[in-house]
PDB file of N, CA and C in Angstrom:
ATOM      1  N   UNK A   1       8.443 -30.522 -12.430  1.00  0.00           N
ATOM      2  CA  UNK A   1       7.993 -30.232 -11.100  1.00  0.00           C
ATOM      3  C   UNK A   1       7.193 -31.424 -10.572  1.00  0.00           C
ATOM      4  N   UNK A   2       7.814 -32.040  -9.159  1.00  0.00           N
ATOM      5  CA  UNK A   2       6.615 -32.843  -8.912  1.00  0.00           C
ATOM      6  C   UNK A   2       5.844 -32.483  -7.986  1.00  0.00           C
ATOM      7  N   UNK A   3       4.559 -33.143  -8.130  1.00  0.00           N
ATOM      8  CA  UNK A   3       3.339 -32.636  -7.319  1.00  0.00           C
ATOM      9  C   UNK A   3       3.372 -33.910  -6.093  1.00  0.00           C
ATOM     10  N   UNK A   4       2.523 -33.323  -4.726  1.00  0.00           N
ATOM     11  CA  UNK A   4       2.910 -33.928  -3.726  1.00  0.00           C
ATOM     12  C   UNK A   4       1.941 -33.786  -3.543  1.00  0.00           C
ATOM     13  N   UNK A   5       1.194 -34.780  -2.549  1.00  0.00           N
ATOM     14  CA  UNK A   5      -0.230 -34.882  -1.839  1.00  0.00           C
ATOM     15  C   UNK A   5      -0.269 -34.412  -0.261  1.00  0.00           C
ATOM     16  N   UNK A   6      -1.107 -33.943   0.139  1.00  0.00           N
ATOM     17  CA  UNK A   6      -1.706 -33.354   1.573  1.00  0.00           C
ATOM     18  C   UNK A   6      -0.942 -34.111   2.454  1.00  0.00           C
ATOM     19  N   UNK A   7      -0.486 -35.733   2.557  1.00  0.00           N
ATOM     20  CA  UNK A   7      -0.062 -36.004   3.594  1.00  0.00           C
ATOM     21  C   UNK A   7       1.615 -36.337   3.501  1.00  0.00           C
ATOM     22  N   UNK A   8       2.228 -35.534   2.388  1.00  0.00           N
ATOM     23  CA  UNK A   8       3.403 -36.063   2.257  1.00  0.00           C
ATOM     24  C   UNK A   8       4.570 -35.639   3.186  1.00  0.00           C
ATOM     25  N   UNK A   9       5.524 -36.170   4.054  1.00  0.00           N
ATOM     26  CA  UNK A   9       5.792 -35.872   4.353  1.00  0.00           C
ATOM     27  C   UNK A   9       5.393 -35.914   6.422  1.00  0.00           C
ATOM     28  N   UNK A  10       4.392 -35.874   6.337  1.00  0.00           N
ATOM     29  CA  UNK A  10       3.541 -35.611   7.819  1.00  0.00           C
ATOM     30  C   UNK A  10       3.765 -37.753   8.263  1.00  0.00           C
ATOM     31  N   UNK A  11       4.464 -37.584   9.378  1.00  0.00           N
ATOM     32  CA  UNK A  11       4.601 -38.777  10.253  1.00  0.00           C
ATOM     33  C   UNK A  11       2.992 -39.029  10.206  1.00  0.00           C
ATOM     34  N   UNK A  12       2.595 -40.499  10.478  1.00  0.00           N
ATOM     35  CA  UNK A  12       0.922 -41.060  10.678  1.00  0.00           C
ATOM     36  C   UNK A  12       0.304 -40.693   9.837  1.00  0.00           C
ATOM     37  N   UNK A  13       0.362 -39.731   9.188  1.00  0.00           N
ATOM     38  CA  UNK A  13      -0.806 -39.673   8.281  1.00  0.00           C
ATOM     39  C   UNK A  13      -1.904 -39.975   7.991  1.00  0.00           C
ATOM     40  N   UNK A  14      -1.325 -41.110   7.136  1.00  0.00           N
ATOM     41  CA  UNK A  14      -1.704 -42.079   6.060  1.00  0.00           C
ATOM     42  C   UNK A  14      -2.989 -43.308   7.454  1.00  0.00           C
ATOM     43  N   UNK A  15      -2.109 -43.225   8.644  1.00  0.00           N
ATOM     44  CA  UNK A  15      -2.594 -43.935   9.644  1.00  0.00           C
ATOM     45  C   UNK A  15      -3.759 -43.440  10.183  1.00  0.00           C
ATOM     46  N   UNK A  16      -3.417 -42.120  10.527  1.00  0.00           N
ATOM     47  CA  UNK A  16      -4.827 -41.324  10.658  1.00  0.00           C
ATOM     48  C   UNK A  16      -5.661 -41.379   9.750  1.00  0.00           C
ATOM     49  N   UNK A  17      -5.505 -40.886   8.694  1.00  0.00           N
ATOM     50  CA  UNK A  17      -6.748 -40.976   7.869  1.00  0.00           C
ATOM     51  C   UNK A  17      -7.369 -41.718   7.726  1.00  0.00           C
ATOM     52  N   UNK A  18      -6.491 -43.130   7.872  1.00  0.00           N
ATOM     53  CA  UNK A  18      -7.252 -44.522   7.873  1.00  0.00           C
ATOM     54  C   UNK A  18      -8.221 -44.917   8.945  1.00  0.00           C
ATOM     55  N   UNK A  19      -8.373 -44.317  10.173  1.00  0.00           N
ATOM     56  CA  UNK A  19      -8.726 -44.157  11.068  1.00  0.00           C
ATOM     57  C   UNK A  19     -10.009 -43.404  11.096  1.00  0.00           C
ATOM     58  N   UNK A  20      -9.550 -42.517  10.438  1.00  0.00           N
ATOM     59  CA  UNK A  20     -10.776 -41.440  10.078  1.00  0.00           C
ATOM     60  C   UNK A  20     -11.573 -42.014   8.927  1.00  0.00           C
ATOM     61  N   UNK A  21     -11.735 -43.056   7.885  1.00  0.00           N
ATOM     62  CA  UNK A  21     -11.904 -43.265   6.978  1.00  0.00           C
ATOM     63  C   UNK A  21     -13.204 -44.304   7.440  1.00  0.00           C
ATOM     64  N   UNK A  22     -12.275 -45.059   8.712  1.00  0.00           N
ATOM     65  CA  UNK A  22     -13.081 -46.226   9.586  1.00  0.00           C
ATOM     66  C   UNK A  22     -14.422 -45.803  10.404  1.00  0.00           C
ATOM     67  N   UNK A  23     -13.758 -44.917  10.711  1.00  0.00           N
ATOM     68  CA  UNK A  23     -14.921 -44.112  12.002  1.00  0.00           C
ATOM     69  C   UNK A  23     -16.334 -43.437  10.420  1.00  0.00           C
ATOM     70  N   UNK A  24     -15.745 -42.516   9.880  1.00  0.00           N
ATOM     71  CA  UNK A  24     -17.286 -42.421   8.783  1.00  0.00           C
ATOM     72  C   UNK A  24     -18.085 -43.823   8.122  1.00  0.00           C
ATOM     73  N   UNK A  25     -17.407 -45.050   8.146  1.00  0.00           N
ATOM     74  CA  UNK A  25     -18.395 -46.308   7.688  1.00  0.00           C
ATOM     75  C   UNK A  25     -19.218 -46.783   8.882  1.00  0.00           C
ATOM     76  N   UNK A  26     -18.574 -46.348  10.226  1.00  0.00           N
ATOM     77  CA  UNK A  26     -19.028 -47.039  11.317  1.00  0.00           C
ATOM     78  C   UNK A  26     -20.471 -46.951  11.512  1.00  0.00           C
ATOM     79  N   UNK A  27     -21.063 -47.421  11.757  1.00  0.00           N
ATOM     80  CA  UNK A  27     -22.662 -47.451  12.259  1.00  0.00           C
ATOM     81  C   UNK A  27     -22.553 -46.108  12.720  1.00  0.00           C
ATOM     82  N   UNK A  28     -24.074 -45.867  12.955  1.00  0.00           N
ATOM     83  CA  UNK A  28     -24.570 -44.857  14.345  1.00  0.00           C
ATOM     84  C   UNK A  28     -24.725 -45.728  15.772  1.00  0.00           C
ATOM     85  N   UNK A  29     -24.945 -46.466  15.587  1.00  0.00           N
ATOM     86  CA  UNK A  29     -25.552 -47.458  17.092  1.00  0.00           C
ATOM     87  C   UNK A  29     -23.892 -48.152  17.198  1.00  0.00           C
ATOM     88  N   UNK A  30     -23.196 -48.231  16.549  1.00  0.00           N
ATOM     89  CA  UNK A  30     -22.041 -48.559  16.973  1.00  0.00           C
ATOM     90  C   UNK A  30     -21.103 -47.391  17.311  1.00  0.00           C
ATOM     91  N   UNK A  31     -21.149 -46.261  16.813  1.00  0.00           N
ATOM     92  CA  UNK A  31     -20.385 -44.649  17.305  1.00  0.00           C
ATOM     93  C   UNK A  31     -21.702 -44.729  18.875  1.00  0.00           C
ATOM     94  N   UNK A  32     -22.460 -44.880  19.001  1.00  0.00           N
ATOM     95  CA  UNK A  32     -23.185 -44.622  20.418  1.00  0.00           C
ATOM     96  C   UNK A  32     -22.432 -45.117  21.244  1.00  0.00           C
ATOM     97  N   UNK A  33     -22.329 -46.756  21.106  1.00  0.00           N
ATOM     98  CA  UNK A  33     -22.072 -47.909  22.328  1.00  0.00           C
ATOM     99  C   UNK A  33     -20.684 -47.169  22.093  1.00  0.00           C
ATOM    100  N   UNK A  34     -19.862 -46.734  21.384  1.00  0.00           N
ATOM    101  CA  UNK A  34     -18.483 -46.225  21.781  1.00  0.00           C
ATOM    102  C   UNK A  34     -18.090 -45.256  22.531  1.00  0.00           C
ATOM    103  N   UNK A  35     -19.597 -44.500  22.334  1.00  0.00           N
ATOM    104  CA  UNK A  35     -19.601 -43.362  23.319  1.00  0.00           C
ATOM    105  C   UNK A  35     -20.098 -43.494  25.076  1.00  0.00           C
ATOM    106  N   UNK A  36     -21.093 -44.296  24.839  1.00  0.00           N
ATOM    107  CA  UNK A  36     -20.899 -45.209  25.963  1.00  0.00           C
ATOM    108  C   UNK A  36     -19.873 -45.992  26.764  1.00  0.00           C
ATOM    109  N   UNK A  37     -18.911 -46.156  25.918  1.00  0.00           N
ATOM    110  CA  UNK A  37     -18.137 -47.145  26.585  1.00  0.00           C
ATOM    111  C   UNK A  37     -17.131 -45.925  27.018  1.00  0.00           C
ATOM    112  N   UNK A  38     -16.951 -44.637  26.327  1.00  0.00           N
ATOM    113  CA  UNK A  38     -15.460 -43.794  26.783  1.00  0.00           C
ATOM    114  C   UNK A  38     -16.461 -43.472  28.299  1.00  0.00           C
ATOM    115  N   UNK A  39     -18.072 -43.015  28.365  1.00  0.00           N
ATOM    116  CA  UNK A  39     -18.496 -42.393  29.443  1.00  0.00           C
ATOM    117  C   UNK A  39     -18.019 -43.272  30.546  1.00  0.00           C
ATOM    118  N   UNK A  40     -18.161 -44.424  30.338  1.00  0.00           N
ATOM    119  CA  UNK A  40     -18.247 -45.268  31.499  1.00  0.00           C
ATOM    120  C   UNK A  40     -16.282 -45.933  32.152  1.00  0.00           C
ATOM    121  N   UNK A  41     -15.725 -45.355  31.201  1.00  0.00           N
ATOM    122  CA  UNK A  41     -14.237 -45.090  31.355  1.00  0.00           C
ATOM    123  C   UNK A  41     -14.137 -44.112  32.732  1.00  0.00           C
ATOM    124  N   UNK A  42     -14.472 -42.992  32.066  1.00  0.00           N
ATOM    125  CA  UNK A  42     -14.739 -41.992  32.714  1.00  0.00           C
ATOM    126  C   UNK A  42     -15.236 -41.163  33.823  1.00  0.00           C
ATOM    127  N   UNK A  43     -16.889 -41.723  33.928  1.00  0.00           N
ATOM    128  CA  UNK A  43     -17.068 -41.637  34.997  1.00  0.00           C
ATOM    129  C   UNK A  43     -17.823 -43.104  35.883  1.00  0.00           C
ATOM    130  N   UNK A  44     -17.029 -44.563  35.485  1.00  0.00           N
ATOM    131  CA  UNK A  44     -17.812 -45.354  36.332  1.00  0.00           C
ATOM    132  C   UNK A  44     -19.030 -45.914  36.023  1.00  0.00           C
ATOM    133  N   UNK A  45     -18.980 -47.368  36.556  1.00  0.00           N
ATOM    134  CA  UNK A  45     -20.446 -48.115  36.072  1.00  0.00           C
ATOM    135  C   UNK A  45     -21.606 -47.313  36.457  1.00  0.00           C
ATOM    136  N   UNK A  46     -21.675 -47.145  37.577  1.00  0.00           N
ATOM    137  CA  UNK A  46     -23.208 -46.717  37.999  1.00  0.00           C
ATOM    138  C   UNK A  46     -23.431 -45.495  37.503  1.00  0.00           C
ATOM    139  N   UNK A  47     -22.695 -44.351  37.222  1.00  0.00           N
ATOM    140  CA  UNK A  47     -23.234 -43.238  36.625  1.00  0.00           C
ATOM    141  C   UNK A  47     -23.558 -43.665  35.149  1.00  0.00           C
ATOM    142  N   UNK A  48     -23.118 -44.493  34.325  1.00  0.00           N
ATOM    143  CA  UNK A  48     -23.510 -45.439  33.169  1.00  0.00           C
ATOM    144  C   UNK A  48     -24.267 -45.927  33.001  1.00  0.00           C
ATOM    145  N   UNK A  49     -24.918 -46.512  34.128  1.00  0.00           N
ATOM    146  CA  UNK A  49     -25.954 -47.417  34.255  1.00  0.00           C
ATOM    147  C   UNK A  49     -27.322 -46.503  34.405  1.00  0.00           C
ATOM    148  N   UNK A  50     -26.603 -45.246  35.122  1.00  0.00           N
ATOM    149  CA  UNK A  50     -28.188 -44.691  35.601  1.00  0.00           C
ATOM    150  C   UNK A  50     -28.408 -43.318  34.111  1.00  0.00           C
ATOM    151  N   UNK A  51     -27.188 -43.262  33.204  1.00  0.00           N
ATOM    152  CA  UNK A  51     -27.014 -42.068  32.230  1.00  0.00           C
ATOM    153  C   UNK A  51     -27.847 -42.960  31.506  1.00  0.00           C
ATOM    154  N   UNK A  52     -27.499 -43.621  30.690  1.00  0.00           N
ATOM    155  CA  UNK A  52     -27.651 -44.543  29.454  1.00  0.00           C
ATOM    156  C   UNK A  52     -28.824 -45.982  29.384  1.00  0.00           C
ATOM    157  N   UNK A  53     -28.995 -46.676  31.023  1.00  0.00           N
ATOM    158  CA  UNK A  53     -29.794 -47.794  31.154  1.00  0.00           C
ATOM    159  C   UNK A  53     -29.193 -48.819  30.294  1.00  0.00           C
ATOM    160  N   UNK A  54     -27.794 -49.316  30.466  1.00  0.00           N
ATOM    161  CA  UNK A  54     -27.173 -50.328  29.856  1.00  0.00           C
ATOM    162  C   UNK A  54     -26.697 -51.176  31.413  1.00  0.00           C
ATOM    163  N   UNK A  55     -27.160 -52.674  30.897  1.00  0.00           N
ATOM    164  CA  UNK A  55     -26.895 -53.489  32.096  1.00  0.00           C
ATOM    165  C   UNK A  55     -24.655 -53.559  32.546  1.00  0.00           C
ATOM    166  N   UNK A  56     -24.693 -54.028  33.253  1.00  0.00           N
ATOM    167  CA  UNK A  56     -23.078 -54.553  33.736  1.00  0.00           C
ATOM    168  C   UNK A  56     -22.437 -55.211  32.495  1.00  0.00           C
ATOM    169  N   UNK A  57     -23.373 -56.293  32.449  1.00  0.00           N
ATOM    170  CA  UNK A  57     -23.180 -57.138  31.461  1.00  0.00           C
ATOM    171  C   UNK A  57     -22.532 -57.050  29.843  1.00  0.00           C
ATOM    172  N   UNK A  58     -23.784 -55.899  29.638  1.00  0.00           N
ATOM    173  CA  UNK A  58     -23.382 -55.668  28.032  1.00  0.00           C
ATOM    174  C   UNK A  58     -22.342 -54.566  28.051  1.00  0.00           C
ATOM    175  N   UNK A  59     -22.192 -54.144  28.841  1.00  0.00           N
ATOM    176  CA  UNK A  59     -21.025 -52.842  28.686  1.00  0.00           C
ATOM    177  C   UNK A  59     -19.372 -53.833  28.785  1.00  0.00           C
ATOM    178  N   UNK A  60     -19.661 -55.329  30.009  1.00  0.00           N
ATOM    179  CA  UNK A  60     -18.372 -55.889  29.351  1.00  0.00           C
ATOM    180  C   UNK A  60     -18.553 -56.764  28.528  1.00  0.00           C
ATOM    181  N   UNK A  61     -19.680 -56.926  27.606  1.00  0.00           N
ATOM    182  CA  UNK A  61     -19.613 -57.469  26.577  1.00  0.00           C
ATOM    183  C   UNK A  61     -19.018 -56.574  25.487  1.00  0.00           C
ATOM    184  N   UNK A  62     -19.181 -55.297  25.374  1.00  0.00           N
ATOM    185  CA  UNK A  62     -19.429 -54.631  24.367  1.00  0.00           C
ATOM    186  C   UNK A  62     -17.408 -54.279  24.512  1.00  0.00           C
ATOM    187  N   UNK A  63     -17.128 -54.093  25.710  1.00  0.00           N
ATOM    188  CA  UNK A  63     -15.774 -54.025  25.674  1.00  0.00           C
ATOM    189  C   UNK A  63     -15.114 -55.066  25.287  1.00  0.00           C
ATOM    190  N   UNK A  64     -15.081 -56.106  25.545  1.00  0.00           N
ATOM    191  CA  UNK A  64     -14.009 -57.622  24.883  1.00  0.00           C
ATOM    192  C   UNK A  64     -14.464 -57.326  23.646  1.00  0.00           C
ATOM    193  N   UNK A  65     -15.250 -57.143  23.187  1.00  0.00           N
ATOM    194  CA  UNK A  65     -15.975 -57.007  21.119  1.00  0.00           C
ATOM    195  C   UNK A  65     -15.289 -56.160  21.104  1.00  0.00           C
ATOM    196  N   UNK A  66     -14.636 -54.870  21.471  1.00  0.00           N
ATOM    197  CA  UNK A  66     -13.604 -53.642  20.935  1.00  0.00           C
ATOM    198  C   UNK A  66     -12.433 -54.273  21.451  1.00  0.00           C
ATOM    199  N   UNK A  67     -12.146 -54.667  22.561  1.00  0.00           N
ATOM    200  CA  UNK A  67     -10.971 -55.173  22.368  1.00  0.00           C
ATOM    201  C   UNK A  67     -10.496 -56.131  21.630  1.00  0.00           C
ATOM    202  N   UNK A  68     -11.182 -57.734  20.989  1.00  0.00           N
ATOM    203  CA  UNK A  68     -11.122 -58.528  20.010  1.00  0.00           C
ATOM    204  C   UNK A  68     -10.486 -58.262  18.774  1.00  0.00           C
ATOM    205  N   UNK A  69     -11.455 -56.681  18.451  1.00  0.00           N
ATOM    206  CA  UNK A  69     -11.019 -56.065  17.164  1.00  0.00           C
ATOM    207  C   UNK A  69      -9.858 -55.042  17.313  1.00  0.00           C
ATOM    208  N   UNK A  70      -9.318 -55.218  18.076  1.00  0.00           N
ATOM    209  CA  UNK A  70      -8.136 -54.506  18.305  1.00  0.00           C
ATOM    210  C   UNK A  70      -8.462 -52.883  17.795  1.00  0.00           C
ATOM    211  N   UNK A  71      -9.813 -52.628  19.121  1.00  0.00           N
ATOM    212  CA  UNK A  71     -10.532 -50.865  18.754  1.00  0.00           C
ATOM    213  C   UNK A  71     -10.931 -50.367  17.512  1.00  0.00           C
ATOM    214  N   UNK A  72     -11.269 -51.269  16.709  1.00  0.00           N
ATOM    215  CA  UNK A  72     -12.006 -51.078  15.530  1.00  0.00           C
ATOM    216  C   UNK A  72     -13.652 -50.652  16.047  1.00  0.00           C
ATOM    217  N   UNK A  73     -13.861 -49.607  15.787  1.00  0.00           N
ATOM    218  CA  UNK A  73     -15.109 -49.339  16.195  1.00  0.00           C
ATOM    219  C   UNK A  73     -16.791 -50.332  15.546  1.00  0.00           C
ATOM    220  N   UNK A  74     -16.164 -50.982  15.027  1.00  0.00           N
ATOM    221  CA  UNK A  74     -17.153 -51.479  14.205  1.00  0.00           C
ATOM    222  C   UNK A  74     -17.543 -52.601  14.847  1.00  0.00           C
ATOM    223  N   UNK A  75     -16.893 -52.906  15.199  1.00  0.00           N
ATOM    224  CA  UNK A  75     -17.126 -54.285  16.356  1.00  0.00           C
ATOM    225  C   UNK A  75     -18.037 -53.782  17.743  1.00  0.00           C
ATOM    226  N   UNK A  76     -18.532 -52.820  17.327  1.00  0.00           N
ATOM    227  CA  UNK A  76     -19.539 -52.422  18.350  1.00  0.00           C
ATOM    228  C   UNK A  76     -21.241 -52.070  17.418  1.00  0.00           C
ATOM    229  N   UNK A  77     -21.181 -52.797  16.004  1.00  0.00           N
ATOM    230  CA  UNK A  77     -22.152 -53.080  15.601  1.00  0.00           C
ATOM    231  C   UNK A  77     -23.045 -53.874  15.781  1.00  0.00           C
ATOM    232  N   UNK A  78     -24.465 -53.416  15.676  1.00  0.00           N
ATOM    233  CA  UNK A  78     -24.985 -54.499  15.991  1.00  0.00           C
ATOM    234  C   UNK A  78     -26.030 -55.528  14.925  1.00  0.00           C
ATOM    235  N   UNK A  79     -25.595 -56.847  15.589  1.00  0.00           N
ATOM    236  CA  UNK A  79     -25.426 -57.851  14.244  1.00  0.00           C
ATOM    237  C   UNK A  79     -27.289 -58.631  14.671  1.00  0.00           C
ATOM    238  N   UNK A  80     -27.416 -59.391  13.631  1.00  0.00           N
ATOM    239  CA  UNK A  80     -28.624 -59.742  13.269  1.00  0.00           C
ATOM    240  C   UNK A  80     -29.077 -60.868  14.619  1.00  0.00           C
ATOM    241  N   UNK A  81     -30.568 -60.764  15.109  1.00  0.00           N
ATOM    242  CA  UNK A  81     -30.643 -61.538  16.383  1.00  0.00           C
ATOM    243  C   UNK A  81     -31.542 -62.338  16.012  1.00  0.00           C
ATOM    244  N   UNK A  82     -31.655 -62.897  13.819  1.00  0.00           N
ATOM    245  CA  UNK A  82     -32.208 -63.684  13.734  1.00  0.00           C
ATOM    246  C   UNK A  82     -31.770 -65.405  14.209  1.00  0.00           C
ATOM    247  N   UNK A  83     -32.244 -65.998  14.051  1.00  0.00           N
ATOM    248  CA  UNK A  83     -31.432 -67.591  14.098  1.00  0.00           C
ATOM    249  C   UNK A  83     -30.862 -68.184  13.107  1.00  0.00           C
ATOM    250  N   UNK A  84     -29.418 -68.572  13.698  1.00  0.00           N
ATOM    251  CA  UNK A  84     -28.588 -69.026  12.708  1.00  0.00           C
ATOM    252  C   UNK A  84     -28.928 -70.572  11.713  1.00  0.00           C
ATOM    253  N   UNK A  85     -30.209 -71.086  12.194  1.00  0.00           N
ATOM    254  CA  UNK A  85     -30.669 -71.924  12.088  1.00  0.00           C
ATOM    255  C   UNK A  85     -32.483 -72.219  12.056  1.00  0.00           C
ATOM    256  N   UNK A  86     -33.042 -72.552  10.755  1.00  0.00           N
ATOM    257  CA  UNK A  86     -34.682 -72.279  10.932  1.00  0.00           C
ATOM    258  C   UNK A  86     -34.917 -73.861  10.759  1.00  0.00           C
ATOM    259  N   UNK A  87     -36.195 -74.278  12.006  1.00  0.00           N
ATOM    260  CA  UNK A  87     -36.443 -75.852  11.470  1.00  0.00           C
ATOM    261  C   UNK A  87     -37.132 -75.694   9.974  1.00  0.00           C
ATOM    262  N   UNK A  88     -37.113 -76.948   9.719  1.00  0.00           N
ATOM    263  CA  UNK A  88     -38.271 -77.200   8.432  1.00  0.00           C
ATOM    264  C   UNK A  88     -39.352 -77.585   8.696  1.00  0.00           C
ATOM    265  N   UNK A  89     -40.475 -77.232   8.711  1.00  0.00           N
ATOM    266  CA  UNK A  89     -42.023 -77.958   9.211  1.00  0.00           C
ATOM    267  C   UNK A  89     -41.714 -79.503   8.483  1.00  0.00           C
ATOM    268  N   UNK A  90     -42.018 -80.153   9.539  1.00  0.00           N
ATOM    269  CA  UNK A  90     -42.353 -81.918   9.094  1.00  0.00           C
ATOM    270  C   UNK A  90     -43.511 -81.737   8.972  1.00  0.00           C
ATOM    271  N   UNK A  91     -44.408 -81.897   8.709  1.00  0.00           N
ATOM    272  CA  UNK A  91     -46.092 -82.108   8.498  1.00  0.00           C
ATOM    273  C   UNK A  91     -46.399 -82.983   7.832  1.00  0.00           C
ATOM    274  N   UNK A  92     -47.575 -83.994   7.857  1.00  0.00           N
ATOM    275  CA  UNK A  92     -47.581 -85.139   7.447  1.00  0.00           C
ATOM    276  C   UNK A  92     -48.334 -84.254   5.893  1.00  0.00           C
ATOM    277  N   UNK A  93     -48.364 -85.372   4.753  1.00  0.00           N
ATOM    278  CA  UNK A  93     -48.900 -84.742   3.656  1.00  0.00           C
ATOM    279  C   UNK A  93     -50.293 -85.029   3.741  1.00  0.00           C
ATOM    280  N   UNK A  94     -51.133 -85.687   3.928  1.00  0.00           N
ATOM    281  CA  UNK A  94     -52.634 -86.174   4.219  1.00  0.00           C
ATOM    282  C   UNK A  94     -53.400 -85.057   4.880  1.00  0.00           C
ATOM    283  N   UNK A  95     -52.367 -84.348   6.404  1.00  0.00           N
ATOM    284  CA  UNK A  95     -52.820 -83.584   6.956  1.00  0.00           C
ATOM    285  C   UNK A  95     -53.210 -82.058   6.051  1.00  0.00           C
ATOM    286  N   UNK A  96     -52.102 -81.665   5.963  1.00  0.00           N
ATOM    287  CA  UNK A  96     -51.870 -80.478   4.420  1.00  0.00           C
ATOM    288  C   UNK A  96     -53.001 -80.657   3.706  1.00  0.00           C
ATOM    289  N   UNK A  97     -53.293 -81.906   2.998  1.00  0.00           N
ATOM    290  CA  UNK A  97     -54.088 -82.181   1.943  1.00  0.00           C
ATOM    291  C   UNK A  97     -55.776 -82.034   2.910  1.00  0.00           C
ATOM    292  N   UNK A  98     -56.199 -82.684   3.554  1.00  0.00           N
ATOM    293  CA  UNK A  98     -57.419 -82.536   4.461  1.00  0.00           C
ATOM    294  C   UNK A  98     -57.221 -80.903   4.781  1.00  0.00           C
ATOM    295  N   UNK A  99     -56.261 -80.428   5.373  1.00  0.00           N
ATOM    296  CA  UNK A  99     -56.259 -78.541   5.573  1.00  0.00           C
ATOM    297  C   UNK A  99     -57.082 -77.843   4.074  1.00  0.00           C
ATOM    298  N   UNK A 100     -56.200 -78.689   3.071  1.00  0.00           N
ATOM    299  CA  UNK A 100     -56.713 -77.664   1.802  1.00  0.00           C
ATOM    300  C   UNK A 100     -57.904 -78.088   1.477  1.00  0.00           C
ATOM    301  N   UNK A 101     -58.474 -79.147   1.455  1.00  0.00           N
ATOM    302  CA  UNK A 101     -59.665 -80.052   1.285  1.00  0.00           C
ATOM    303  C   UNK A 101     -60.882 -78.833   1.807  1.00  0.00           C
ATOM    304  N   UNK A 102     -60.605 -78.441   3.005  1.00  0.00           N
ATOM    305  CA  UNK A 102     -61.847 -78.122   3.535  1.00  0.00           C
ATOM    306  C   UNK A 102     -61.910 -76.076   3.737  1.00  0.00           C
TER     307      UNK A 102
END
């Protein structure tokens, strides 16, 4: 006898689930801005603007980032707003040394 799994047989499936699999890793602040983005589908910038307090701007930012990822919800995460780049203090060594001196 062979044994068969839940999606055997069923067209998409395998596609759905994958789908569904995506959406439970997704952020919370990235399931928001998605929910944001269907409202403003829906009913229009300014009721968006005045529901939520998200500028013009980031709502078509936040759309080209879902469209990029070809609607991967995850691409509506939000990523680190440290700098990709930290200077190194130059400081003379004398100075340092007179700081610790006193």
């Amino acid at each position: 006898m062979q044994v068969h799994h839940a999606g055997y047989r069923i067209r998409g499936f395998y596609r759905i689930a994958a789908l569904g699999h995506l959406w439970a890793m997704t952020p919370k602040d990235a399931q928001r801005r998605l929910h944001i983005l269907r409202f403003w589908d829906t009913h229009g910038l300014e009721a968006t603007q005045d529901a939520f307090d998200v500028s013009r701007r980031t709502l078509y930012r936040w759309k080209q980032a879902l469209r990029e990822q070809g609607g991967n919800p995850a691409a509506l995460a939000a990523r680190s707003c440290a700098p990709k780049r930290r200077r190194t203090p130059k400081t003379d060594p004398r100075l340092v040394a007179e700081i610790r001196r006193l």
